[in-house]
N, C-alpha and C. Protein backbone atom coordinates (compact mmCIF):
# COMPACT_ATOMS: atom_id res chain seq x y z
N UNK A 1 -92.17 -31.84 -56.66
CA UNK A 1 -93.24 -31.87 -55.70
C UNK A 1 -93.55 -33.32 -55.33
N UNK A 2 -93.70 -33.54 -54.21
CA UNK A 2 -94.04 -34.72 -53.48
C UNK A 2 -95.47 -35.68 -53.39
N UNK A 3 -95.83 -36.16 -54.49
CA UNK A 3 -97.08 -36.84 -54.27
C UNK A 3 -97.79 -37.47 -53.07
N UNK A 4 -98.71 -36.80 -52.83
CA UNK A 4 -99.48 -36.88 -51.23
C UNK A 4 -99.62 -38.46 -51.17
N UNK A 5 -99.88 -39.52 -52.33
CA UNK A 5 -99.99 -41.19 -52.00
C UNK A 5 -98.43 -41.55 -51.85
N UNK A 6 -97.21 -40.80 -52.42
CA UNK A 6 -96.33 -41.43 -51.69
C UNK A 6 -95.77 -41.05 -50.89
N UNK A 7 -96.18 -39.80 -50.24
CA UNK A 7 -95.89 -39.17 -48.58
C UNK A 7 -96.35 -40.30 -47.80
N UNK A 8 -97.63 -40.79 -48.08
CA UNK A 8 -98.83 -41.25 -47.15
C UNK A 8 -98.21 -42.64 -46.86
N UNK A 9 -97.84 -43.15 -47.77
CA UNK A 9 -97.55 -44.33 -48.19
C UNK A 9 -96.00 -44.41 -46.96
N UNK A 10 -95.07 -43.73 -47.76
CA UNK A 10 -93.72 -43.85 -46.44
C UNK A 10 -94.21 -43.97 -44.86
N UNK A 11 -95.13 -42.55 -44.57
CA UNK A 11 -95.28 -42.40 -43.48
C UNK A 11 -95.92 -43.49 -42.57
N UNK A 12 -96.94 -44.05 -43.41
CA UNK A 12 -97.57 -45.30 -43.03
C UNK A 12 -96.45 -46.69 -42.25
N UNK A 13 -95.58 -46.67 -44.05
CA UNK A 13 -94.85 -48.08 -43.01
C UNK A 13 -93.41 -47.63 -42.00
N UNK A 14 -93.30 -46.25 -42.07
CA UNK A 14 -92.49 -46.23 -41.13
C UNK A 14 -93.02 -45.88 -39.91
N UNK A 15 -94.13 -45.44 -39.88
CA UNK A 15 -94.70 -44.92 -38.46
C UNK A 15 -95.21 -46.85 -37.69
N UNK A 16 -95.93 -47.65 -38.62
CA UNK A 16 -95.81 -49.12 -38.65
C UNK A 16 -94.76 -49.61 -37.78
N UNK A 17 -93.53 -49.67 -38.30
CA UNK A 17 -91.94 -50.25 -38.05
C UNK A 17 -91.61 -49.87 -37.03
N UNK A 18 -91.86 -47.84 -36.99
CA UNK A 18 -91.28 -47.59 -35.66
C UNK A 18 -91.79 -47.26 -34.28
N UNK A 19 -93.17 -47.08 -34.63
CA UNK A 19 -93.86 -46.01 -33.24
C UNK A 19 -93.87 -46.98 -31.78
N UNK A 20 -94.09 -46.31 -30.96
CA UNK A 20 -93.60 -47.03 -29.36
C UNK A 20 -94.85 -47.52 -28.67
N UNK A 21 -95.70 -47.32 -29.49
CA UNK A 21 -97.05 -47.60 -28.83
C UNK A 21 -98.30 -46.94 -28.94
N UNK A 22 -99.85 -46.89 -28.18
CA UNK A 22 -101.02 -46.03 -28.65
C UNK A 22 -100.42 -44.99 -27.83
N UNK A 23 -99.54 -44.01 -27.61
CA UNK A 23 -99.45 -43.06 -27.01
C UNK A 23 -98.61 -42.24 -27.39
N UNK A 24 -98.12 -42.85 -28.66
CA UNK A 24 -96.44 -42.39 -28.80
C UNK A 24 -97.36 -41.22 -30.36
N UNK A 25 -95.90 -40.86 -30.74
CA UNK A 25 -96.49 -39.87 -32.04
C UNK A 25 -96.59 -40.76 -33.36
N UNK A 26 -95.78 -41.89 -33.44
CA UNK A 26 -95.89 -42.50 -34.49
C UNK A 26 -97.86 -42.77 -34.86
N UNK A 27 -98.42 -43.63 -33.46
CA UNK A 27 -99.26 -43.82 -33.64
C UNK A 27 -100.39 -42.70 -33.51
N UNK A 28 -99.89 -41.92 -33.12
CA UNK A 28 -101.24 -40.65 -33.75
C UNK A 28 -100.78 -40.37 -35.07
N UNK A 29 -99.72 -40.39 -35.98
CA UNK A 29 -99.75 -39.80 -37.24
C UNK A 29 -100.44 -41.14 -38.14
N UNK A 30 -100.22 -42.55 -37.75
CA UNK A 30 -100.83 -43.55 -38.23
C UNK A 30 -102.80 -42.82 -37.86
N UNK A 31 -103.38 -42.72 -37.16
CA UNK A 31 -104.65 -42.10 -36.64
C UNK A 31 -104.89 -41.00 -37.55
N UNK A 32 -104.08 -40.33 -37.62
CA UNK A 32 -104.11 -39.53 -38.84
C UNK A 32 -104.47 -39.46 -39.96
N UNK A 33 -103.48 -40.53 -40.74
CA UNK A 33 -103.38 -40.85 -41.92
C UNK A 33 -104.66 -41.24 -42.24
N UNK A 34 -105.31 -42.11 -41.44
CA UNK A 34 -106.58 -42.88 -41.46
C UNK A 34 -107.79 -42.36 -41.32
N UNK A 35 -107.64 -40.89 -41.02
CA UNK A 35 -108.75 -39.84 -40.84
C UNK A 35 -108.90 -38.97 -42.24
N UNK A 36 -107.62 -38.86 -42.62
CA UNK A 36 -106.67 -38.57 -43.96
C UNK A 36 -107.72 -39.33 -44.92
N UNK A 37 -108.05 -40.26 -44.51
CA UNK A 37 -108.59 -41.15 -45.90
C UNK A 37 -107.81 -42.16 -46.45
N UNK A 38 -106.61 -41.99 -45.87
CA UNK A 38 -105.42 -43.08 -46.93
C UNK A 38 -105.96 -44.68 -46.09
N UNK A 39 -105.69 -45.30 -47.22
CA UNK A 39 -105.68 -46.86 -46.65
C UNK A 39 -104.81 -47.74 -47.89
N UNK A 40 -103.83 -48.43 -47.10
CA UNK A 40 -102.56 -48.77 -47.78
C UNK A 40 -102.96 -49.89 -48.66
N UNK A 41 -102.14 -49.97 -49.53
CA UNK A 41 -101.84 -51.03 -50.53
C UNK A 41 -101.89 -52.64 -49.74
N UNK A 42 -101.89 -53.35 -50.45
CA UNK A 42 -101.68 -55.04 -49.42
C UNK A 42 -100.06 -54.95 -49.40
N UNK A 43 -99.54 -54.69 -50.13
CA UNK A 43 -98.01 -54.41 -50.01
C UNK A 43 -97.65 -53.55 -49.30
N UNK A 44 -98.09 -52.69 -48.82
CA UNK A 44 -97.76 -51.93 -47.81
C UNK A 44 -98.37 -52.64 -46.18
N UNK A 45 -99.71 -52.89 -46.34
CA UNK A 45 -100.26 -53.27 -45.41
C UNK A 45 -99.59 -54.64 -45.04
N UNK A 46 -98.57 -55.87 -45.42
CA UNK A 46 -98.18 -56.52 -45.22
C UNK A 46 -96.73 -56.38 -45.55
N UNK A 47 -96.12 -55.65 -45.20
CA UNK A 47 -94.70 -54.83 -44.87
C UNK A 47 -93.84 -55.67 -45.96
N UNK A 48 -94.37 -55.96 -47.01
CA UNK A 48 -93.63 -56.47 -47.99
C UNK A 48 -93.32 -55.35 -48.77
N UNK A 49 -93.07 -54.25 -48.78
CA UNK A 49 -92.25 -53.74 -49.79
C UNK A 49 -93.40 -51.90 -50.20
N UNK A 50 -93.04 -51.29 -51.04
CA UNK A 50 -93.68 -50.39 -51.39
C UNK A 50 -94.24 -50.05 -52.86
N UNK A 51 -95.09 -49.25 -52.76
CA UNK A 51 -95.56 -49.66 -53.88
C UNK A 51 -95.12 -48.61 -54.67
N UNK A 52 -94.07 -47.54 -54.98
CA UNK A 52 -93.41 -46.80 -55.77
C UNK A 52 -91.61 -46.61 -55.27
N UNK A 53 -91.05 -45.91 -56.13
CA UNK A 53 -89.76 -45.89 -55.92
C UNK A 53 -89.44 -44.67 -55.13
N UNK A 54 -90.81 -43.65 -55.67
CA UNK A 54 -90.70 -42.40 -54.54
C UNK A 54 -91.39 -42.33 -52.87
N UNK A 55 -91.65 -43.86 -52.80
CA UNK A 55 -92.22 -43.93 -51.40
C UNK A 55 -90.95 -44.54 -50.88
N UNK A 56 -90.30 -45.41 -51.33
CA UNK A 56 -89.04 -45.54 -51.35
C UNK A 56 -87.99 -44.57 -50.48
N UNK A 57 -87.20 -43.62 -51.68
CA UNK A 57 -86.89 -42.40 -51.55
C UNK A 57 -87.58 -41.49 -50.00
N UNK A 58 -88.59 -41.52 -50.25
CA UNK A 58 -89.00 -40.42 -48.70
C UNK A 58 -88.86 -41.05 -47.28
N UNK A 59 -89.43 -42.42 -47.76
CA UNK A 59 -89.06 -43.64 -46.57
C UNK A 59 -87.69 -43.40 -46.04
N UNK A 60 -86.50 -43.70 -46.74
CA UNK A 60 -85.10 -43.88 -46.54
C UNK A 60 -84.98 -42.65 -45.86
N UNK A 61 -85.61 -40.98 -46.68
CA UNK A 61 -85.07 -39.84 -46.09
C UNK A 61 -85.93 -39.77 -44.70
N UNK A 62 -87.16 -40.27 -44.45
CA UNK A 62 -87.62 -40.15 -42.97
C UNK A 62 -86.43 -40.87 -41.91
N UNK A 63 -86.22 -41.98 -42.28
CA UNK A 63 -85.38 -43.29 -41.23
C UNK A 63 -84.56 -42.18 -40.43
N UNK A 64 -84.11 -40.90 -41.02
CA UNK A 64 -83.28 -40.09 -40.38
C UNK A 64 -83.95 -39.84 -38.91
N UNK A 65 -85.37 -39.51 -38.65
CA UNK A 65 -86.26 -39.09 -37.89
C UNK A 65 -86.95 -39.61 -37.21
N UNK A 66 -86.65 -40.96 -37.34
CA UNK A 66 -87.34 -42.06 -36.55
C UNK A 66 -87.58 -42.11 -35.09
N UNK A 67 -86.22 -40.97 -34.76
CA UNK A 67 -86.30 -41.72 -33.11
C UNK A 67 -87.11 -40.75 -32.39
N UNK A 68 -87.94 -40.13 -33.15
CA UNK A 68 -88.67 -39.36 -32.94
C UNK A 68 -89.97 -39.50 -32.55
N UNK A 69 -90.32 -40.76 -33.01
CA UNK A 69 -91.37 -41.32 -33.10
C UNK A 69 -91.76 -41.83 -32.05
C-alpha cells in the first residue's frame, strides 16, 4: 500500500517539473494537493531531491504520464 505523504510528495515535484501553466492539469492537481493539506518538505520545495525512496519509486513510475500534464 502506498503511503498518502509519499503519493503527495511525487505528485508535488512532478506536477512542479512538468505542468504547462495555471490552466493546465498539472497545476490544478498542485491546487489540490494544497487544499489536501500537504505542504512539502524544503527538499522537496527546493527541487533538491526527495525525501523517501518510495517517493522516489512513484516519481520515476509517474514520469511515464507526464505528458499528460
Amino acid at each position: 500500500m502506498i503511503d498518502r505523504f509519499d503519493l503527495y510528495g511525487a505528485l508535488y515535484l512532478l506536477c512542479v517539473r512538468w505542468h504547462s501553466g495555471q490552466t493546465s492539469r498539472g497545476y490544478r492537481i498542485l491546487c489540490r494537493l494544497s487544499r489536501a493539506g500537504y505542504r512539502p518538505g524544503i527538499t522537496i520545495r527546493n527541487g533538491r531531491g526527495f525525501e523517501s525512496d518510495e517517493q522516489r519509486r512513484i516519481y520515476r513510475a509517474l514520469l511515464r504520464y507526464r505528458h499528460s500534464l
